[in-house]
Protein backbone atom coordinates (compact mmCIF):
# COMPACT_ATOMS: atom_id res chain seq x y z
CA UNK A 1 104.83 137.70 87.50
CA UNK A 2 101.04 137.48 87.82
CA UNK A 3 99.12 136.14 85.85
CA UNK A 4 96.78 139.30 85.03
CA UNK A 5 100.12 141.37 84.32
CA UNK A 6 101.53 138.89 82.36
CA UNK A 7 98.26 138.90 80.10
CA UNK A 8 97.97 142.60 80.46
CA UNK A 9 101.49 142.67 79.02
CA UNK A 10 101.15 140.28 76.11
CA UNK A 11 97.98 141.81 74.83
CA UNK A 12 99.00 145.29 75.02
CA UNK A 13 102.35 143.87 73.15
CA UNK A 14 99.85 142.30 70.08
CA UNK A 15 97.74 145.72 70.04
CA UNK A 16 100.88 147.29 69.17
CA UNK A 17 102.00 145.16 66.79
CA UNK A 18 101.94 146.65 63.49
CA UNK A 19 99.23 144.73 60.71
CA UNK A 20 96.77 144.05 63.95
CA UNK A 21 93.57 145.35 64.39
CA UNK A 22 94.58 146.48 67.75
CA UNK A 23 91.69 145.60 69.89
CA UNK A 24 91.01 142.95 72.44
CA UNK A 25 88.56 140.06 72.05
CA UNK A 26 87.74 137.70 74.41
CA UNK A 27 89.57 134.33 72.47
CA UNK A 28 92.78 136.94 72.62
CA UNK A 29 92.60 136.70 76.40
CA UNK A 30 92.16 133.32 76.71
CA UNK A 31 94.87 132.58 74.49
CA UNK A 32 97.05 134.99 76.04
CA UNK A 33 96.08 132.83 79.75
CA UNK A 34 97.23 129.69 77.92
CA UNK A 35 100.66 130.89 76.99
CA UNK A 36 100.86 132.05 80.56
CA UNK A 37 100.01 128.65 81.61
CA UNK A 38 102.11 127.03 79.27
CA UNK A 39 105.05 129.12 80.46
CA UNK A 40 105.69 130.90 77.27
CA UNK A 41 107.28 133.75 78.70
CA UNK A 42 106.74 137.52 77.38
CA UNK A 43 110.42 137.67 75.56
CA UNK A 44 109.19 134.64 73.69
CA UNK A 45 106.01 136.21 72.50
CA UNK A 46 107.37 139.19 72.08
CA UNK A 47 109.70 138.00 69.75
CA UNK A 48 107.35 136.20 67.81
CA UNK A 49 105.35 139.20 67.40
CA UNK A 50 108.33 141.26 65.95
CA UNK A 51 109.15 138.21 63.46
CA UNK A 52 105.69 137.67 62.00
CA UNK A 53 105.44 141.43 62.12
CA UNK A 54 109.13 141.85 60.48
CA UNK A 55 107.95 139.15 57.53
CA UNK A 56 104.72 140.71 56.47
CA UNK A 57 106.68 144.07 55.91
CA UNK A 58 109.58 142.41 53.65
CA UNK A 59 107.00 141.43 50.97
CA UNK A 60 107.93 143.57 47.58
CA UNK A 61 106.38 146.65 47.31
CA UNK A 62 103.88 145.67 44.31
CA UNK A 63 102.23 142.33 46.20
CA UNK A 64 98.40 142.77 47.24
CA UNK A 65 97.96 144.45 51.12
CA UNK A 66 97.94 141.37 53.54
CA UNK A 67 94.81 141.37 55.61
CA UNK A 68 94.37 142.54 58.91
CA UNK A 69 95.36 140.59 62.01
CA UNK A 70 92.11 140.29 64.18
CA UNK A 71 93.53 137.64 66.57
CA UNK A 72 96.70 136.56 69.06
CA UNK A 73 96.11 132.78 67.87
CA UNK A 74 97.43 133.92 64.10
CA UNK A 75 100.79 134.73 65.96
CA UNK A 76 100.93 130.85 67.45
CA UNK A 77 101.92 129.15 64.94
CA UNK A 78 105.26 132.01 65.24
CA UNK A 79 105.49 131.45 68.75
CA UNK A 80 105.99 127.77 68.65
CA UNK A 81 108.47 128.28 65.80
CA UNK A 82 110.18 130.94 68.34
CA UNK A 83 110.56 128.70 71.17
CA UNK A 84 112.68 125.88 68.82
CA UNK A 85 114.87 128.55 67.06
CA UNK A 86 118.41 129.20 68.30
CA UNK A 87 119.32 132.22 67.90
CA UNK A 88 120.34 135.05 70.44
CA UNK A 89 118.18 138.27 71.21
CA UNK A 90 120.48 139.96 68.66
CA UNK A 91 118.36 139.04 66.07
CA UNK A 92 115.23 140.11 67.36
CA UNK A 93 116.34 142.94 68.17
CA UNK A 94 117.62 143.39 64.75
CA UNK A 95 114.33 142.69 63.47
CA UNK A 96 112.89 145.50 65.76
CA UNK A 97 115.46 148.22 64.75
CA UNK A 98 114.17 147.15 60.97
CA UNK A 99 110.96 147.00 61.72
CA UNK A 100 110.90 150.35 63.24
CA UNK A 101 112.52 152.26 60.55
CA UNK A 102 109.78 150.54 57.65
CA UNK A 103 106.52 150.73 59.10
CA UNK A 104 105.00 154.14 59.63
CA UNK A 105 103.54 154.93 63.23
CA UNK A 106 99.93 154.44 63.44
């Protein structure tokens, strides 16, 4: 894959995650380059999208409203914990199917 689909592709992924602003700034570009240059590839960062996403939505319903996400670089810290975990796409998927049933469309 190219490197301006595979950016295309990974922003358009964090736009639609739920709790993001869902716009574009430049650092989200560039971060979304590195990842491509790093090799992160877009099941990786997809995934760590749906888990960050999937953890801000299992807080109990009387906690404070978590801020919005303005920026890709808030999901790294998911993405490297992504790449070490060992788990099959089950559970992401999982987490998607959840995820899709508790957070109203925008």
């Amino acid at each position: 894959m190219e490197q301006r689909e595979y950016v295309r592709q990974v922003l358009e992924a964090y736009c639609a995650t739920p709790g993001t602003a869902g716009v574009v700034r430049r650092a989200d570009r560039l971060f979304a380059n590195q990842l491509y240059e790093r090799g992160v590839s877009l099941e990786t960062v997809g995934n760590a999208l749906t888990l960050a996403a999937a953890r801000r939505s299992a807080r109990p319903a009387d906690a404070p409203p978590l801020g919005i996400i303005r920026s890709l670089a808030y999901f790294s810290p998911v993405i490297e914990e992504v790449l070490q975990l060992k788990v099959g796409p089950e559970y992401f998927q999982h987490l998607s199917h959840k995820l899709q049933r508790s957070i109203p469309a925008r």
